[in-house]
C-alpha atoms as a PDB file:
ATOM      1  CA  UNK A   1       0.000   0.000   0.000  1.00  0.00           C
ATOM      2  CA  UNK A   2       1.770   3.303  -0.759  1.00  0.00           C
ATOM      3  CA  UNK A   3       2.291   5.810   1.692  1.00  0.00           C
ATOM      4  CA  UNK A   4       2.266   3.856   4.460  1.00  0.00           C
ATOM      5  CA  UNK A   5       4.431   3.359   6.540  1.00  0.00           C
ATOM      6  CA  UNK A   6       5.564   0.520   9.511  1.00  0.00           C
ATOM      7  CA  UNK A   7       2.144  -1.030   8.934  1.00  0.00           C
ATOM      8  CA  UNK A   8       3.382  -4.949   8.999  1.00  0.00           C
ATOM      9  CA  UNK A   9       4.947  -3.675  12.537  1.00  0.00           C
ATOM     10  CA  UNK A  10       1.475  -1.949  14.088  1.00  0.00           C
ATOM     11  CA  UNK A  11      -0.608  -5.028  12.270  1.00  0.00           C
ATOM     12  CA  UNK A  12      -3.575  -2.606  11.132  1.00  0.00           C
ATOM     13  CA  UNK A  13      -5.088  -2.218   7.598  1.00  0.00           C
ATOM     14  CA  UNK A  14      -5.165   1.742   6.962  1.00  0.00           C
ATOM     15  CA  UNK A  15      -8.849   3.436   6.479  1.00  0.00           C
ATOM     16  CA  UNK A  16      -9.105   6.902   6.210  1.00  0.00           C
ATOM     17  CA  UNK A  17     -12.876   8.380   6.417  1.00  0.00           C
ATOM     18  CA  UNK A  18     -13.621  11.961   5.146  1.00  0.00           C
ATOM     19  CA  UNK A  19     -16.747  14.012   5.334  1.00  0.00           C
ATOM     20  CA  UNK A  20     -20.405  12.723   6.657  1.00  0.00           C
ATOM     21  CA  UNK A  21     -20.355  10.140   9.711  1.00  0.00           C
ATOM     22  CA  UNK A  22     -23.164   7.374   8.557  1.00  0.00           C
ATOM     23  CA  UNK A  23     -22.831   3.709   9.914  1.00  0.00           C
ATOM     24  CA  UNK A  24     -22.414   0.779   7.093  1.00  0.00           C
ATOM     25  CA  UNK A  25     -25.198  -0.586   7.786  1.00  0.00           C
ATOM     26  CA  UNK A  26     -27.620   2.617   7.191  1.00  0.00           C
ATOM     27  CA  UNK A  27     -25.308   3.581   4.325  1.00  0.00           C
ATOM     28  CA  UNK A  28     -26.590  -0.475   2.852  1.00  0.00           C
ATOM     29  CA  UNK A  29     -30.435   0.136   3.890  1.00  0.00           C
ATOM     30  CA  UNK A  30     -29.877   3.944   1.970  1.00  0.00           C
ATOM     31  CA  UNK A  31     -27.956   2.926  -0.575  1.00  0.00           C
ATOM     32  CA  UNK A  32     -28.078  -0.444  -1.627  1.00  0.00           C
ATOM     33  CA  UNK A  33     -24.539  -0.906  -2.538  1.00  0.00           C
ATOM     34  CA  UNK A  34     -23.261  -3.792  -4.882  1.00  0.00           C
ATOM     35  CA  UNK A  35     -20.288  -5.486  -3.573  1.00  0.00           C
ATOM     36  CA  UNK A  36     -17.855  -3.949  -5.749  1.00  0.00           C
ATOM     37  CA  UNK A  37     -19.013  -0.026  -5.070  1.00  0.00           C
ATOM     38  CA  UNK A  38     -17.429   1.966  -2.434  1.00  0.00           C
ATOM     39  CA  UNK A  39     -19.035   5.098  -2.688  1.00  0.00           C
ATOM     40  CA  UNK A  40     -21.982   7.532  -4.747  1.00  0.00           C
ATOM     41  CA  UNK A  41     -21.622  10.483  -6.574  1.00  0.00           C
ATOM     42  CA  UNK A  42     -23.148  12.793  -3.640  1.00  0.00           C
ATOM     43  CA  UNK A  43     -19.449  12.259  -2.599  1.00  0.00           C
ATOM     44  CA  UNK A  44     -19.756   9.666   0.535  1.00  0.00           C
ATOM     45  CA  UNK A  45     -17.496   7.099   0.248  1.00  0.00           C
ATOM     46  CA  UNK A  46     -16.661   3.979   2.289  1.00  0.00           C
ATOM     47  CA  UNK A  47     -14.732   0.383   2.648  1.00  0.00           C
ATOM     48  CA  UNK A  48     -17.175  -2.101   0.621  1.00  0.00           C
ATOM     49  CA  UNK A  49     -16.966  -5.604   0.602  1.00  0.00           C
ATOM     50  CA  UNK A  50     -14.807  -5.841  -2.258  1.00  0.00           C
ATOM     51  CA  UNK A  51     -12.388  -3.431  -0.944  1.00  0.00           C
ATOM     52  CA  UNK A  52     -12.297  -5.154   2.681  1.00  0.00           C
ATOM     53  CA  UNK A  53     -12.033  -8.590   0.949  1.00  0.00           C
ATOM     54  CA  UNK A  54      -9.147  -7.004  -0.981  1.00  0.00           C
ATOM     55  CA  UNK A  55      -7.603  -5.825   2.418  1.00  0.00           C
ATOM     56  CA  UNK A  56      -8.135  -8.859   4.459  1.00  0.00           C
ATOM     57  CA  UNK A  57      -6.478 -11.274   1.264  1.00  0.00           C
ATOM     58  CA  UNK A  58      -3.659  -8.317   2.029  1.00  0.00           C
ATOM     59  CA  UNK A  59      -3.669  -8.990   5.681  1.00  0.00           C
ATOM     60  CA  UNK A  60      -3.134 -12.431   5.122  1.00  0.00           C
ATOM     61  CA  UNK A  61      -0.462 -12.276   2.628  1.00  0.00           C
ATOM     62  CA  UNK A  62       1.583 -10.139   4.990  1.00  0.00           C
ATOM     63  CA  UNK A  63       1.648 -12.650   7.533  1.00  0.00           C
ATOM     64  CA  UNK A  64      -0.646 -10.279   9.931  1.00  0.00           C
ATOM     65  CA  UNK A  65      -2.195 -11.187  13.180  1.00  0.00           C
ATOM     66  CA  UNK A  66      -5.667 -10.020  11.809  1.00  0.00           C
ATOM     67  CA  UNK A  67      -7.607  -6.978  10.918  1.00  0.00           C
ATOM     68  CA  UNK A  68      -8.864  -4.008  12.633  1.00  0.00           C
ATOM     69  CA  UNK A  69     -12.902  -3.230  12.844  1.00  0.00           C
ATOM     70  CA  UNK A  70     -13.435   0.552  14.063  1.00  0.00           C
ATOM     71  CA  UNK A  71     -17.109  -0.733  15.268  1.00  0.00           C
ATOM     72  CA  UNK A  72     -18.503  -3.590  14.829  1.00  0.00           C
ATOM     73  CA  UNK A  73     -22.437  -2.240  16.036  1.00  0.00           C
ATOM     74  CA  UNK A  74     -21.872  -0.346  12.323  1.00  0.00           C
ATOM     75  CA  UNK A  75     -21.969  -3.293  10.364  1.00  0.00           C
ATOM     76  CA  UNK A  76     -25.492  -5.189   9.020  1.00  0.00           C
ATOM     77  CA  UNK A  77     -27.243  -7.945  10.786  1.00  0.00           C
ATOM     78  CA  UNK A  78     -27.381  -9.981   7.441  1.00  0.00           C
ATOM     79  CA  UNK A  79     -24.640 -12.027   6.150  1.00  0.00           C
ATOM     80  CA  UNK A  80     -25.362 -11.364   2.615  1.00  0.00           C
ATOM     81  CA  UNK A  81     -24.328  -7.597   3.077  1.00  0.00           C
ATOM     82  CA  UNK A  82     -21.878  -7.904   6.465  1.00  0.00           C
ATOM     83  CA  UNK A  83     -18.282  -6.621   5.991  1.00  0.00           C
ATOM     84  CA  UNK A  84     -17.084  -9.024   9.144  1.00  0.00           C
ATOM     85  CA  UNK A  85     -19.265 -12.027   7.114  1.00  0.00           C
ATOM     86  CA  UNK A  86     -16.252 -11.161   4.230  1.00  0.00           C
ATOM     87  CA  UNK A  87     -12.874 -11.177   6.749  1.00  0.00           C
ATOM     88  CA  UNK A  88     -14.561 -14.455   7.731  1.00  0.00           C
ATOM     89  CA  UNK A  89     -14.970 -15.304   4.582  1.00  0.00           C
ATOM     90  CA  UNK A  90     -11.495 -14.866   3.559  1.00  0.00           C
ATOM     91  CA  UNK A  91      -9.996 -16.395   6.832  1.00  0.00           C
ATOM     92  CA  UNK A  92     -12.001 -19.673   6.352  1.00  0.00           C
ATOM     93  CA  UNK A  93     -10.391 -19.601   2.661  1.00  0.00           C
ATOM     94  CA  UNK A  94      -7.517 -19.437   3.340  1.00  0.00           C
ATOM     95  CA  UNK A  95      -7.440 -22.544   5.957  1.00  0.00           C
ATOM     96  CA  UNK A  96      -5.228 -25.425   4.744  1.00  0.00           C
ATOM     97  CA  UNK A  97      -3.417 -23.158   2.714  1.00  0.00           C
ATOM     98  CA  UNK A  98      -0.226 -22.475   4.264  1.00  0.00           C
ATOM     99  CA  UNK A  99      -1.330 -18.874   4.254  1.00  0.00           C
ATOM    100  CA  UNK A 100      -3.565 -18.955   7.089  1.00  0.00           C
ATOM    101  CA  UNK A 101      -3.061 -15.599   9.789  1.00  0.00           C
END
């Protein structure tokens, strides 16, 4: 990931959030976001499921402990739009691989 820094050492995925505070899971009921879409054109952007997948696979990869979750009471109730559902997702794939955290 460029510009960052130390991050194997501090064992944290960088997020950076800019502009309106709205939990993921309101941002799903308002939005409806597809798995691959991390933000709208009213400028509000945020980690989807793609991009966390993407992270986590990185996590993994470079031997981390695990990831970080800011707040978990943010995410959905409903596996088929959770972001912790995906870092599960991707640990459980990973099992048996050699590559596991």
């Amino acid at each position: 990931m460029r510009g960052v820094r130390d991050v194997k050492s501090k064992g944290v995925i960088p997020m950076t959030h800019m502009g309106r505070v709205q939990a993921y899971s309101d941002i799903v009921k308002e939005f409806e976001p597809v798995e691959a879409q991390n933000g709208v054109p009213n400028g509000m952007w945020w980690n989807g499921a793609r991009l966390v997948r993407q992270k986590a696979e990185w996590a993994v990869e470079q031997s981390l402990g695990g990831v970080m979750v800011w707040d978990l009471s943010q995410d959905t109730s409903r596996n088929a739009t959770s972001l912790l559902e995906v870092i599960r997702q991707v640990q459980g794939s990973m099992e048996g691989t050699g590559m596991e955290p």
